[in-house]
Protein backbone atom coordinates (compact mmCIF):
# COMPACT_ATOMS: atom_id res chain seq x y z
CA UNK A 1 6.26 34.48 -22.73
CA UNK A 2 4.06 35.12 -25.93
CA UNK A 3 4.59 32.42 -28.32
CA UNK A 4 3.82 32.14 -32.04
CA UNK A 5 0.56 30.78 -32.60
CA UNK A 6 1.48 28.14 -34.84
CA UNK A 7 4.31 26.87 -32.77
CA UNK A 8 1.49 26.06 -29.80
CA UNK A 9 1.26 22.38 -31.06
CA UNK A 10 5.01 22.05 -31.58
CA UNK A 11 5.70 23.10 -28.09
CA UNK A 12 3.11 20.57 -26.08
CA UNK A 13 4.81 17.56 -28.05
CA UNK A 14 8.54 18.61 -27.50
CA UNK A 15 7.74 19.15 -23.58
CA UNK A 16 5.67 16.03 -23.19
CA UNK A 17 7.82 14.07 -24.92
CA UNK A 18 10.67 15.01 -22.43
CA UNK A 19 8.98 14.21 -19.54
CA UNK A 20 7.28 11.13 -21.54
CA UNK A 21 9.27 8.72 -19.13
CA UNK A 22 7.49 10.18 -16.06
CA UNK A 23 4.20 10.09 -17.44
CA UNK A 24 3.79 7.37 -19.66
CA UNK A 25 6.48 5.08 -18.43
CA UNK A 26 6.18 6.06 -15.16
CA UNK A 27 7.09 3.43 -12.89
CA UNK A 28 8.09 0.37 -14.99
CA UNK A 29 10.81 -2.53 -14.36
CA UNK A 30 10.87 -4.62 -16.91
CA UNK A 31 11.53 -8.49 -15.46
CA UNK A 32 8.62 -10.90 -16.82
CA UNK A 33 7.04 -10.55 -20.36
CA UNK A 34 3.48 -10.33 -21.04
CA UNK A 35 3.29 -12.84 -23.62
CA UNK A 36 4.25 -14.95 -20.39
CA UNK A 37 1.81 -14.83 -18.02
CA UNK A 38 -1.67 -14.21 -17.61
CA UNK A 39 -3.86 -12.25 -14.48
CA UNK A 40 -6.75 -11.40 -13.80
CA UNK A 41 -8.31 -8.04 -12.91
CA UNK A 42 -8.06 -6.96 -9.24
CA UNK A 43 -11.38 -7.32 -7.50
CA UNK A 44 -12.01 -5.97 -4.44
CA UNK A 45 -14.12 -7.75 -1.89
CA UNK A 46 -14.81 -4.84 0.95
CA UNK A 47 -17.91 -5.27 2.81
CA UNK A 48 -19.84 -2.07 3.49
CA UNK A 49 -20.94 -2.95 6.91
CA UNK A 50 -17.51 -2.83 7.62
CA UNK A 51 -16.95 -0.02 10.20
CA UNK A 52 -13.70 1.80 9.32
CA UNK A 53 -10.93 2.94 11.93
CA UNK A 54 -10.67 6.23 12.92
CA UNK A 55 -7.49 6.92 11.34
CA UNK A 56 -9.17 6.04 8.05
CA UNK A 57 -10.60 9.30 7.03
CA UNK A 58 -11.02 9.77 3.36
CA UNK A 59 -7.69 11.77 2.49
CA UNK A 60 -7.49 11.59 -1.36
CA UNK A 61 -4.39 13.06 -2.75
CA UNK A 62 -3.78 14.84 0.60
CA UNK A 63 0.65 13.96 1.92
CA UNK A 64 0.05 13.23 5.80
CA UNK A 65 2.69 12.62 8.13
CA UNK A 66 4.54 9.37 8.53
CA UNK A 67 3.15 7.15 11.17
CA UNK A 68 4.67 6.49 14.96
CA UNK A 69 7.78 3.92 14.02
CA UNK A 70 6.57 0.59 15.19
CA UNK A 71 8.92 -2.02 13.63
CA UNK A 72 12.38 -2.23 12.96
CA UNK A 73 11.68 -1.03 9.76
CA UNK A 74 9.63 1.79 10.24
CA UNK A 75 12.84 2.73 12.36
CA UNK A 76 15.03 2.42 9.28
CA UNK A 77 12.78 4.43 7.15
CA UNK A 78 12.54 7.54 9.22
CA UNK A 79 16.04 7.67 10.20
CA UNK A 80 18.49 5.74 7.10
CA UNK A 81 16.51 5.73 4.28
CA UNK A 82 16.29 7.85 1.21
CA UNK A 83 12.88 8.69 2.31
CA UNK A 84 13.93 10.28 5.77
CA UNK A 85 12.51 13.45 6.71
CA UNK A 86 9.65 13.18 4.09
CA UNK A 87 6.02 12.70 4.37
CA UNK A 88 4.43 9.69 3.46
CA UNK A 89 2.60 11.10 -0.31
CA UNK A 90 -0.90 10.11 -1.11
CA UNK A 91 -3.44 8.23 0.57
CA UNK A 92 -5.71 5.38 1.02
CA UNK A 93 -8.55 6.69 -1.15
CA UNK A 94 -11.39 5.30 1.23
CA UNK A 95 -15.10 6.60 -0.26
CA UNK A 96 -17.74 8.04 1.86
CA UNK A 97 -19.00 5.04 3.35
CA UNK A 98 -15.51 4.49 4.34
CA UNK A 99 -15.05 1.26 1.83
CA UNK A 100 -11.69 1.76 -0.34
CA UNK A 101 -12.26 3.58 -4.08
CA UNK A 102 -9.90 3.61 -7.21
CA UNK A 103 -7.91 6.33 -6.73
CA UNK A 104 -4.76 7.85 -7.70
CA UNK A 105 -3.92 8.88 -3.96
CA UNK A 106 -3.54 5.02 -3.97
CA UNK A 107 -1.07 4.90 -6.55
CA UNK A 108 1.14 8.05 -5.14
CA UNK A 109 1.22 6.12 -1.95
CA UNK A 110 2.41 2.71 -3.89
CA UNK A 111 4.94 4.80 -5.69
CA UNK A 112 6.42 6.37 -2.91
CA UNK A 113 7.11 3.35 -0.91
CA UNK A 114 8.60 1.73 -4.02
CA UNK A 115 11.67 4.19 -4.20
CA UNK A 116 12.78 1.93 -1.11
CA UNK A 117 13.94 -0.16 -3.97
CA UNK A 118 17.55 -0.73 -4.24
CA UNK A 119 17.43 -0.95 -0.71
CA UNK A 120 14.81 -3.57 0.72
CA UNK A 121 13.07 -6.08 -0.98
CA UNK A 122 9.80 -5.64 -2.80
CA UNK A 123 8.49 -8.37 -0.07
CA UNK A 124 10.14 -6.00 2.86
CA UNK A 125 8.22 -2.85 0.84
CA UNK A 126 5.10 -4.84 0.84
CA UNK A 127 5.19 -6.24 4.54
CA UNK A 128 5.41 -2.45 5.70
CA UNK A 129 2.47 -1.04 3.19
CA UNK A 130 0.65 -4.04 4.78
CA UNK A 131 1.56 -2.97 8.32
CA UNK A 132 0.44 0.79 7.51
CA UNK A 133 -2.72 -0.20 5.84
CA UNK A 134 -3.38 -2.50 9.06
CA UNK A 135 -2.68 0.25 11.82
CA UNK A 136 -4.93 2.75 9.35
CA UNK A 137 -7.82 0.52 8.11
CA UNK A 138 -10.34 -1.76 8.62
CA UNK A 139 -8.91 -5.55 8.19
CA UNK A 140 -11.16 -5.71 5.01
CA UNK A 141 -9.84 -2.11 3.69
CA UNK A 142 -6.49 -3.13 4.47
CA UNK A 143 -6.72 -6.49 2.20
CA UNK A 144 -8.25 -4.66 -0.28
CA UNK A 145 -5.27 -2.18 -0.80
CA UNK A 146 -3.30 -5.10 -0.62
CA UNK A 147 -5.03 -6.99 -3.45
CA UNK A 148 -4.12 -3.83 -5.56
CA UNK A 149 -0.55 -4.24 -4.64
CA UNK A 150 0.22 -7.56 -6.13
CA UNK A 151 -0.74 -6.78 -9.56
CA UNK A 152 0.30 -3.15 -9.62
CA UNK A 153 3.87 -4.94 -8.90
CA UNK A 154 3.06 -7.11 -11.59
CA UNK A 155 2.74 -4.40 -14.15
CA UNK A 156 5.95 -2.81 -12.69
CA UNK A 157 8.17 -5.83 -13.57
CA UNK A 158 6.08 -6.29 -17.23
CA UNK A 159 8.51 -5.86 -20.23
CA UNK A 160 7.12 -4.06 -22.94
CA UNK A 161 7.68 -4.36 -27.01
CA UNK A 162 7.18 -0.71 -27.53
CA UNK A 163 9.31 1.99 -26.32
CA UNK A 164 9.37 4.86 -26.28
CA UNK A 165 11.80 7.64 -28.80
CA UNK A 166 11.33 11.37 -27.44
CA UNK A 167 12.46 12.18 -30.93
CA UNK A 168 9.80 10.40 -32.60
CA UNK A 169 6.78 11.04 -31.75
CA UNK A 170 5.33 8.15 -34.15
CA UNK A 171 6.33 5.87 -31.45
CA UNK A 172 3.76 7.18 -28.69
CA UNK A 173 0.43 5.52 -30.35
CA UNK A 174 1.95 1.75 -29.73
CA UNK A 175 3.31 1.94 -26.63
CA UNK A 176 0.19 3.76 -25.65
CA UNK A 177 -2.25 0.97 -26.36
CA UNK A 178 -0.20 -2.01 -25.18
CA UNK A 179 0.31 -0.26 -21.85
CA UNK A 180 -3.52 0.04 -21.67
CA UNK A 181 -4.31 -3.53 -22.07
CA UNK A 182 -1.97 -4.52 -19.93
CA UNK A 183 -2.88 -2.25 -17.35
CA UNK A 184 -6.58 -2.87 -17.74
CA UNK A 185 -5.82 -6.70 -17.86
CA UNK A 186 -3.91 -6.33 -14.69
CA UNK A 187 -5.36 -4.09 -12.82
CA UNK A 188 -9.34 -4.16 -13.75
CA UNK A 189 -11.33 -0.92 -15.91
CA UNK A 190 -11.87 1.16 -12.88
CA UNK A 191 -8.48 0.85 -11.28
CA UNK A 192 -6.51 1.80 -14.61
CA UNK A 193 -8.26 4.32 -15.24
CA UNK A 194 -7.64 6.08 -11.74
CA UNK A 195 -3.89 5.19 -11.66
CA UNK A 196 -3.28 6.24 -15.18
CA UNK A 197 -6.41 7.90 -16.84
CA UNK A 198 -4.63 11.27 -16.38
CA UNK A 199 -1.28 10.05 -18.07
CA UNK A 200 -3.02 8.49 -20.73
CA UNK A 201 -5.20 11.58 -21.13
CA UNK A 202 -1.52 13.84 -21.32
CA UNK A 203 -0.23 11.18 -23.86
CA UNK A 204 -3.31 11.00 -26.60
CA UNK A 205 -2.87 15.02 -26.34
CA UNK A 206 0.99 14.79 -27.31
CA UNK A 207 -0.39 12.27 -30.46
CA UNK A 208 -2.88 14.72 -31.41
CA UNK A 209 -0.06 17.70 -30.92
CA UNK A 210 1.83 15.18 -33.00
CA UNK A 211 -0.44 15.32 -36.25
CA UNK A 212 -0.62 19.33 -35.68
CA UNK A 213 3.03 19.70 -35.95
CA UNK A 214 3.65 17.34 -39.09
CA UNK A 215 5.04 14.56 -36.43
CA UNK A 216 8.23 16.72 -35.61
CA UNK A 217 9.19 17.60 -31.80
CA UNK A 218 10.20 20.91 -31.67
CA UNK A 219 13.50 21.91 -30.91
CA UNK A 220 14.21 24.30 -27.81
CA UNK A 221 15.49 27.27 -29.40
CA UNK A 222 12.02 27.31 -31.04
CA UNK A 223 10.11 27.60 -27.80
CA UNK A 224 11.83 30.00 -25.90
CA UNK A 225 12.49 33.65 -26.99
CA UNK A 226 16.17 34.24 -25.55
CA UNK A 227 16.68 38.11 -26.71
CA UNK A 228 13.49 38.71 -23.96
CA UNK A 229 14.96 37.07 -21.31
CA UNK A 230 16.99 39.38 -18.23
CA UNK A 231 20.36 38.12 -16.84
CA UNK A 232 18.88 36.33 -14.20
CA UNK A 233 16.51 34.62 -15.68
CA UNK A 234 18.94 33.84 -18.52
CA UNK A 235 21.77 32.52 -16.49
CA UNK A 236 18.64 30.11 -15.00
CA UNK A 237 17.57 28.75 -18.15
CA UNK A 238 21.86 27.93 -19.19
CA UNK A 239 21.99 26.58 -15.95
CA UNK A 240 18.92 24.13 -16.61
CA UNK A 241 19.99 23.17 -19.98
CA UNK A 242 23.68 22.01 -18.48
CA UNK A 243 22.16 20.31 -15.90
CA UNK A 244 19.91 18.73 -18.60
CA UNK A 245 22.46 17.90 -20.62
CA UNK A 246 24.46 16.03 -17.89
CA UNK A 247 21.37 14.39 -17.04
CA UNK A 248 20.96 12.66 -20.69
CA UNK A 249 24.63 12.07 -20.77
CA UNK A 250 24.42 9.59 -17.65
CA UNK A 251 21.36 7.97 -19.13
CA UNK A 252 22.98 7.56 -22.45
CA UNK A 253 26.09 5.87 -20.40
CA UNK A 254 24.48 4.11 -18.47
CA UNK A 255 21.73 2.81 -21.75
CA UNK A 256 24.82 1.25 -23.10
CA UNK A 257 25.82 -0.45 -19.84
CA UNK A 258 22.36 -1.75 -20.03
CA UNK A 259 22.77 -3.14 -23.61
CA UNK A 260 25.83 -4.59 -22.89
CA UNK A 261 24.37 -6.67 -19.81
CA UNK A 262 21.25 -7.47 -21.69
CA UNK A 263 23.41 -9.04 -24.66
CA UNK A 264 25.70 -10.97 -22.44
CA UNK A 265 25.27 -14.65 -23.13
CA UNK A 266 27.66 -15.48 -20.34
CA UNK A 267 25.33 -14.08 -17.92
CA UNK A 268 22.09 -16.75 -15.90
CA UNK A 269 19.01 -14.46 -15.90
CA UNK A 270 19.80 -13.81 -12.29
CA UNK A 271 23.25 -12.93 -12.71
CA UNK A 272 22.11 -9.95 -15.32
CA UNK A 273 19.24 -8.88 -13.07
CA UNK A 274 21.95 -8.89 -10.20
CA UNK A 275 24.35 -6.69 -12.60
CA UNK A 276 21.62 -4.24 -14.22
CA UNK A 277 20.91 -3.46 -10.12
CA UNK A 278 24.14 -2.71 -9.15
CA UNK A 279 24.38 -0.24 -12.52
CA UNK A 280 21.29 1.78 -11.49
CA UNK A 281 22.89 1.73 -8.03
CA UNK A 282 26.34 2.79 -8.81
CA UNK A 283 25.21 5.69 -11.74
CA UNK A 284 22.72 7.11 -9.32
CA UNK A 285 21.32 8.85 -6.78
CA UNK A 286 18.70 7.21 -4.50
CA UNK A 287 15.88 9.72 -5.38
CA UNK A 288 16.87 9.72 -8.96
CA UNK A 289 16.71 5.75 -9.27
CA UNK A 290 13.25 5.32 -9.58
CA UNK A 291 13.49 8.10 -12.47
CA UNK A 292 16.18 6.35 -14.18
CA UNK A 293 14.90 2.95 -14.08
CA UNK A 294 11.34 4.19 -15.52
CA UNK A 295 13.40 5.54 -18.65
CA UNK A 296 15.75 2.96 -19.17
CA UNK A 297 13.14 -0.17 -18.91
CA UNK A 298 16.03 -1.26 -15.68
CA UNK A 299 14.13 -3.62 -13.00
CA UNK A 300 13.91 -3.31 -9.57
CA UNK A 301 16.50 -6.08 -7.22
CA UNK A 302 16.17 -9.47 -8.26
């Protein structure tokens, strides 16, 4: 639909910063403070001599199918978990010489396993990547992807000090560059910038969409043109917007939940990270948890 010109900035800020969360914030539990601990920068140690397996085909970016079940858990996946009947998304990201490269395939891959939270462990999530990585790779490959693992975890459960307001887009610039460090801290240069360079590229756009539109999101009635829309395609969009609309009413429900637990001086640290589980369990869906928890700053189980 043909758009007013000077409403192009307007629009890229109000539709990033609705899916900011996703992009940005993708991802994060919030358990241990920076200010707490220090890391170093993953460094992988894979020898190129190293011949690779044959299952270990470069495959950037490309879903393949899950592997033959060959533990109890791999059991459990394909056939109770929230994951059954899905593909396993994204991929080892080995280079040419067969050695494992940054890569966002790696990432996806990371990701999907970890919306098994809620129902095993991160050290149950962890055992299996390791188990795939060793029936797929070279022993060296595999401990390589598994010396990304730890620290990407780490950056999971970091808390940050600046959030994130979709209706102020002011807020974007700080949260921005202390994500950055810590991800380059964490995770090494080369590494953050091919698990997040494109998110970070998507966010410095919405800053720079920010200046264009005086620092105002736009509202929706600006971006879309109703009186051009059919029936059908009307009735879509009203159907969207409720289901929108009941979407940010369970967050907002469930943010105050969260507030409550957080300022609970009754509760051991344990006891609230026990509690703030069992409210992402109870107010949703398994697919939508890792979705809420990115947005609401909510960890992962204790």
């Amino acid at each position: 639909m043909k758009q007013a010109p000077q409403a192009s900035g307007r629009q890229r800020l109000s539709l990033g910063l609705s899916v900011l969360g996703l992009g940005l914030l993708g991802g994060l539990w919030c358990w241990s403070p920076l200010s707490e601990a220090s890391h170093e920068a993953v460094q992988l140690k894979v020898h190129a001599d190293t011949e690779p397996s044959a299952a270990a085909a470069p495959s950037v970016g490309l879903a393949r199918p899950m592997p033959p079940a060959s533990s109890a858990f791999a059991d459990w996946l394909h056939q109770h978990s929230v994951l059954r009947g899905t593909e396993l998304d994204g991929g080892w990201g080995l280079g040419a010489n067969g050695d494992l490269q940054p890569s966002l395939a790696l990432r996806r891959r990371f990701d999907y396993l970890l919306q098994l939270q809620g129902q095993r462990s991160l050290d149950e999530i962890g055992a299996y990547l390791r188990e795939l990585a060793g029936q797929q790779l070279s022993v060296a490959n595999a401990e390589a992807v598994m010396a990304v693992w730890r620290p990407y975890l780490q950056l999971q459960q970091s808390r940050w000090r600046h959030s994130v307001n979709p209706q102020d887009p002011s807020t974007l610039a700080p949260a921005l560059a202390e994500q950055q460090e810590a991800r380059r801290r964490l995770l090494g240069p080369a590494w953050a910038h091919a698990f997040y360079g494109e998110d970070e590229g998507q966010v410095a756009a919405l800053i720079q969409a920010s200046a264009e539109a005086g620092g105002q999101p736009a509202r929706s009635a600006e971006l879309i043109d109703r009186s051009r829309l059919d029936a059908a395609a009307l009735g879509r969009l009203q159907e969207e917007e409720a289901a929108q609309a009941r979407w940010q009413a369970r967050l907002k429900a469930a943010a105050a939940q969260l507030q409550a637990l957080r300022q609970d001086s009754q509760l051991s640290e344990l006891q609230r990270r026990q509690a703030i589980q069992a409210l992402i369990e109870q107010s949703f869906e398994g697919s939508e948890r890792l979705r809420a928890r990115a947005l609401l700053g909510a960890g992962g189980p204790p």
